[in-house]
Protein backbone atom coordinates (compact mmCIF):
# COMPACT_ATOMS: atom_id res chain seq x y z
CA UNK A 1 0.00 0.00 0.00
CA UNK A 2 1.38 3.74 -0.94
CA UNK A 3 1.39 6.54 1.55
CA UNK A 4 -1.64 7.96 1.68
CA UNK A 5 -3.80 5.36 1.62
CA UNK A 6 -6.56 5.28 3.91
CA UNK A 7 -6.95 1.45 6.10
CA UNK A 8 -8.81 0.30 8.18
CA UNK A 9 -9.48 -2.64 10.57
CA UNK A 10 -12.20 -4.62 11.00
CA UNK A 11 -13.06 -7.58 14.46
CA UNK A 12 -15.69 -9.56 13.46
CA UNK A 13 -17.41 -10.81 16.58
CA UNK A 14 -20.81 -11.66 15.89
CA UNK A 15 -20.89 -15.44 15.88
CA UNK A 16 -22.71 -17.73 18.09
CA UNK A 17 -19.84 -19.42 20.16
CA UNK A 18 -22.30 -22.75 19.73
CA UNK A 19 -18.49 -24.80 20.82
CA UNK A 20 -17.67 -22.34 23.66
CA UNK A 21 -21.20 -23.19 25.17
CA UNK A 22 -21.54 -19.91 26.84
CA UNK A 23 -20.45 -15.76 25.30
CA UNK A 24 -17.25 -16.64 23.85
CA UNK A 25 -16.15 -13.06 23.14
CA UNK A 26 -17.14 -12.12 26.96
CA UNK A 27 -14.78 -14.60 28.55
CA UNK A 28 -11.94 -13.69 30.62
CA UNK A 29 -8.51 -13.74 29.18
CA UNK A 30 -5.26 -12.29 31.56
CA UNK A 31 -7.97 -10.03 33.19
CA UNK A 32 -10.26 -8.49 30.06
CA UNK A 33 -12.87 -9.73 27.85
CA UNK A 34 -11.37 -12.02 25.06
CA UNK A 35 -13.07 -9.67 22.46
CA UNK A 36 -10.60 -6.83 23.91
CA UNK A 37 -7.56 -8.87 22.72
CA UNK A 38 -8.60 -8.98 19.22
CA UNK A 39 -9.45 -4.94 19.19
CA UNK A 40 -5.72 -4.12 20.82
CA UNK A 41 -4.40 -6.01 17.42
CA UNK A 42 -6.22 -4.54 15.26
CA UNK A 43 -5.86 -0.90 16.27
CA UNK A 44 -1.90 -1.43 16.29
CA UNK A 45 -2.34 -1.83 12.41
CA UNK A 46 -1.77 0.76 10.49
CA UNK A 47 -5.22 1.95 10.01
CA UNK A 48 -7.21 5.52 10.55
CA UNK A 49 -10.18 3.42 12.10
CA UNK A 50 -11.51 0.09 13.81
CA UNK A 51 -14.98 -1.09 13.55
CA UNK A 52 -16.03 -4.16 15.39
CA UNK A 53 -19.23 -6.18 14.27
CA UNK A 54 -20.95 -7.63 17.03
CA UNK A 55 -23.89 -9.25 18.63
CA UNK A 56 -26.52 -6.54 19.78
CA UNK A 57 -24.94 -7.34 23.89
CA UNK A 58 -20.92 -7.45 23.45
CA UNK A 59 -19.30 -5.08 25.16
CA UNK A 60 -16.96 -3.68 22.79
CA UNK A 61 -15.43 -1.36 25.49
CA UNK A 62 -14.02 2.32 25.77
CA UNK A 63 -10.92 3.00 23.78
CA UNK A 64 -8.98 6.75 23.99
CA UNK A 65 -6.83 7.72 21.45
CA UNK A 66 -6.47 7.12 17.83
CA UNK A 67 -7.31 4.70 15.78
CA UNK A 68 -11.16 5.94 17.36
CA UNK A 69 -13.05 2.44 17.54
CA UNK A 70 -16.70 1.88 15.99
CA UNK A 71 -19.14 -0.68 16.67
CA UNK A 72 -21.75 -1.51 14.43
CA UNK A 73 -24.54 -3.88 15.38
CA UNK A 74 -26.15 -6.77 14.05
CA UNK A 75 -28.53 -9.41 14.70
CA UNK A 76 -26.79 -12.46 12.40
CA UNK A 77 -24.15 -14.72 13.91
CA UNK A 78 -23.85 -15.56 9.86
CA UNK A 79 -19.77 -14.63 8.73
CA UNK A 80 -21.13 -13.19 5.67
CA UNK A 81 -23.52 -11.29 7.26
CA UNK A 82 -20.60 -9.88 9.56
CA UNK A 83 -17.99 -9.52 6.86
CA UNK A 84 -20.77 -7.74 4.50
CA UNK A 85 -21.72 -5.65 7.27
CA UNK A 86 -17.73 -4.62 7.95
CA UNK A 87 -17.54 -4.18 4.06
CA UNK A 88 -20.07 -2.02 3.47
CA UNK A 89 -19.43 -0.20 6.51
CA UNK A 90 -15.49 0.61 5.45
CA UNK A 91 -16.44 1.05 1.83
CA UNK A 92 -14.15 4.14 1.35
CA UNK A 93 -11.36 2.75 2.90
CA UNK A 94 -8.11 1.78 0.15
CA UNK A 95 -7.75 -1.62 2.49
CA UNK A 96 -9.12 -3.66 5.20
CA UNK A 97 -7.50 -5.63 7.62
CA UNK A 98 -9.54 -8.80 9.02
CA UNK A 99 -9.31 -9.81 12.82
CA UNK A 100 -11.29 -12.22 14.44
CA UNK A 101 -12.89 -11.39 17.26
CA UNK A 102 -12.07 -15.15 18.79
CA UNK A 103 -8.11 -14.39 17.94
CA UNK A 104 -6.85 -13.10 21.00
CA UNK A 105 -2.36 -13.80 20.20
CA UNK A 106 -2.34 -12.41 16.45
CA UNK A 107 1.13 -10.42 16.62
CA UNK A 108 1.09 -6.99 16.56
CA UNK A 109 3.33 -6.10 13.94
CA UNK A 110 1.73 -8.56 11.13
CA UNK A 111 -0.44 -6.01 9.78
CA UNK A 112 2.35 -3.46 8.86
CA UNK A 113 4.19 -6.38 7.34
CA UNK A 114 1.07 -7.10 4.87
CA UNK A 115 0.50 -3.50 3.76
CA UNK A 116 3.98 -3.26 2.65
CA UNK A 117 3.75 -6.80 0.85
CA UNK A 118 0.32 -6.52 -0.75
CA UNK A 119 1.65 -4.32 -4.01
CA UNK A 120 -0.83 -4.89 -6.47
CA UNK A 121 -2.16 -8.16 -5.14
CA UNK A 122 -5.98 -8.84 -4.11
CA UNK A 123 -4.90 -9.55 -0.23
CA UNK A 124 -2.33 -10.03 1.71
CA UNK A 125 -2.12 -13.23 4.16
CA UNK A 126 0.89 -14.54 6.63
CA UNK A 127 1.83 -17.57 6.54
CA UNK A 128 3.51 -20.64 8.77
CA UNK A 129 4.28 -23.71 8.25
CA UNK A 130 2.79 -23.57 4.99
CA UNK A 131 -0.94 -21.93 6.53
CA UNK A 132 -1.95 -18.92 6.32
CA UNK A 133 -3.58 -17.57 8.88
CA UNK A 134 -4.60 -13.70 10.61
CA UNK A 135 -4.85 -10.88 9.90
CA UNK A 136 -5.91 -11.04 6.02
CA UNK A 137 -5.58 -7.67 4.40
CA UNK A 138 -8.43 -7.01 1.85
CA UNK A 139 -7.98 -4.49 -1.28
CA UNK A 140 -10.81 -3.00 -2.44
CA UNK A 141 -11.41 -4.74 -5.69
CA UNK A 142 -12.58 -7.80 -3.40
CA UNK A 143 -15.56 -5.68 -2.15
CA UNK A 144 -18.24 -6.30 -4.47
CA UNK A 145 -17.77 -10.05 -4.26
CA UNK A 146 -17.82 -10.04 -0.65
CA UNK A 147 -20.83 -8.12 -0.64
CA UNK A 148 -22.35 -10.77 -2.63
CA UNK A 149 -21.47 -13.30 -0.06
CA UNK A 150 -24.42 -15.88 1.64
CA UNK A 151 -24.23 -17.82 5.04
CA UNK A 152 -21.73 -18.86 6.97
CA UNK A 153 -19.01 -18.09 4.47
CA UNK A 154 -16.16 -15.77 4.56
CA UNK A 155 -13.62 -14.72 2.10
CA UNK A 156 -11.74 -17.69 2.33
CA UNK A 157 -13.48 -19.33 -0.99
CA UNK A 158 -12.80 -16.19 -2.84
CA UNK A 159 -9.24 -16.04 -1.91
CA UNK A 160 -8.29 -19.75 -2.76
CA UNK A 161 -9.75 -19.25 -5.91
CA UNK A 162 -7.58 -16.25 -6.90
CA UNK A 163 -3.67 -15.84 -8.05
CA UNK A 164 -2.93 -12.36 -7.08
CA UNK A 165 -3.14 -13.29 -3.13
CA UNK A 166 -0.07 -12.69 -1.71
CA UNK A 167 1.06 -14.13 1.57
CA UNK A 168 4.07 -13.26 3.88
CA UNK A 169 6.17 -15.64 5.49
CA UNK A 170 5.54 -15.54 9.21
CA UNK A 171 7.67 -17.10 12.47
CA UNK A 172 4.70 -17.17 14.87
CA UNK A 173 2.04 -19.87 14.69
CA UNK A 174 -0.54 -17.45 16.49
CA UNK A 175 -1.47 -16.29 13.54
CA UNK A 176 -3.43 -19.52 13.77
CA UNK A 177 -4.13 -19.15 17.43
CA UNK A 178 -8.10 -19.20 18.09
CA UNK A 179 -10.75 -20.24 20.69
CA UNK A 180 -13.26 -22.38 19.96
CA UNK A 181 -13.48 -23.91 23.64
CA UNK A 182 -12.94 -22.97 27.23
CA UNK A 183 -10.01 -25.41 27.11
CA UNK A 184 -8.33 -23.22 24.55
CA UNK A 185 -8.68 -19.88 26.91
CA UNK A 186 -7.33 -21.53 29.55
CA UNK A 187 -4.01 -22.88 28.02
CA UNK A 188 -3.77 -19.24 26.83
CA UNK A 189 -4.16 -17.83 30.50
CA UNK A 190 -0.85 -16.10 31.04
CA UNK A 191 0.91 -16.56 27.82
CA UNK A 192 3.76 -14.10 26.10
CA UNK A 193 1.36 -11.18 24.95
CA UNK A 194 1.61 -10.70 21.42
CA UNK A 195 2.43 -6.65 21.83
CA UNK A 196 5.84 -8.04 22.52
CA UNK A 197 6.13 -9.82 19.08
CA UNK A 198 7.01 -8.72 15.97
C-alpha cells in the first residue's frame, strides 16, 4: 500500500460461540474480555479506524486515542452477514484488515508487514508452516464479491480461488491461534502477549 492510503481494521465478533457453550467473546482472558484482545491487534495496524461487528450485547469497550473504535450492530451470527456488514461499513477505505474477534495472540506487527507486501495483489495473508492464517488484508477490488457473499461463508473461498493473493512468510504460529473452547482460553491464560512480538 502507498502513503496515503486510507486502512482500516475490521473484528468480526458476531458469531454464536455454539463450541464455547456460553459468550465466547465475553470470557476472561489475563484479566479483560477475550473480544478486547482482538481490538488491541487490530488498532496497532496501520489503520485511521476500527470497527467491530458484534452481537446486539458485546461489550466492545471504551478505547482513547487514535485509531477511534466503531461498533456496528447486528442481529446475524452468519460470517457473511458480519464480513458484508464490515464491508459495506469501510467502503471508502483503500484496504481492510480482518481480525477475528475469537483471535486473541495475532502479533502486533503482522499487519504493517502485509500492507507493505500486498503491491498490487488482491490480499495479503501470513503464513507458517505452509498456513496462512490472521490478519488477512483485503484491497478493495474484493468488495463487491464479498458483498455478494451468503451464510456462513467468509472470504476464504474467494481467496483460494484467486492468483494475485499474496502471503508473507511468518515465524509465529498465532497467527493460527483461536478459541473455539474454554479449554483453549485456559491454556492461553498467562501466555507471552503478542504486543511483545514482531
Amino acid at each position: 500500500m502507498t502513503q496515503g492510503t486510507r486502512l482500516a481494521s475490521l473484528v468480526l465478533a458476531a458469531g454464536a460461540s455454539r463450541r464455547f457453550g456460553s459468550d465466547k467473546l465475553s470470557a476472561m482472558l489475563d484479566g479483560e474480555p477475550l473480544v478486547f484482545h482482538a481490538i488491541r491487534a487490530a488498532r496497532a495496524a496501520p489503520v485511521s479506524r476500527v470497527l467491530v461487528v458484534s452481537g446486539p450485547c458485546l461489550d466492545c469497550g471504551t478505547w482513547e486515542g487514535d485509531p477511534p473504535v466503531e461498533a456496528v450492530r447486528i442481529a446475524s451470527g452468519a460470517l457473511s452477514e458480519s464480513l458484508k456488514a464490515g464491508i459495506s461499513a469501510l467502503n471508502e477505505a483503500t484496504g481492510v484488515f480482518v481480525f477475528l474477534g475469537d483471535m486473541p495472540r495475532v502479533p502486533h506487527g503482522e499487519a504493517a508487514r502485509l500492507s507493505k507486501a500486498i503491491g498490487s495483489g488482491s490480499a495479503a495473508l501470513p503464513r507458517h508452516g505452509g498456513l496462512p492464517g490472521h490478519p488477512v488484508l483485503l484491497s478493495p477490488r474484493l468488495f463487491p464479491e464479498i458483498l455478494a457473499l451468503t451464510g456462513d461463508q467468509g472470504a476464504g473461498r474467494l481467496l483460494r480461488e484467486r492468483n494475485d493473493v499474496v502471503f508473507v512468510e511468518s515465524v509465529d504460529p498465532a497467527i493460527h491461534v483461536d478459541i473455539d473452547r474454554p479449554d483453549d482460553l485456559s491454556k492461553l491464560e498467562g501466555a507471552e502477549p503478542p504486543s511483545s512480538r514482531t
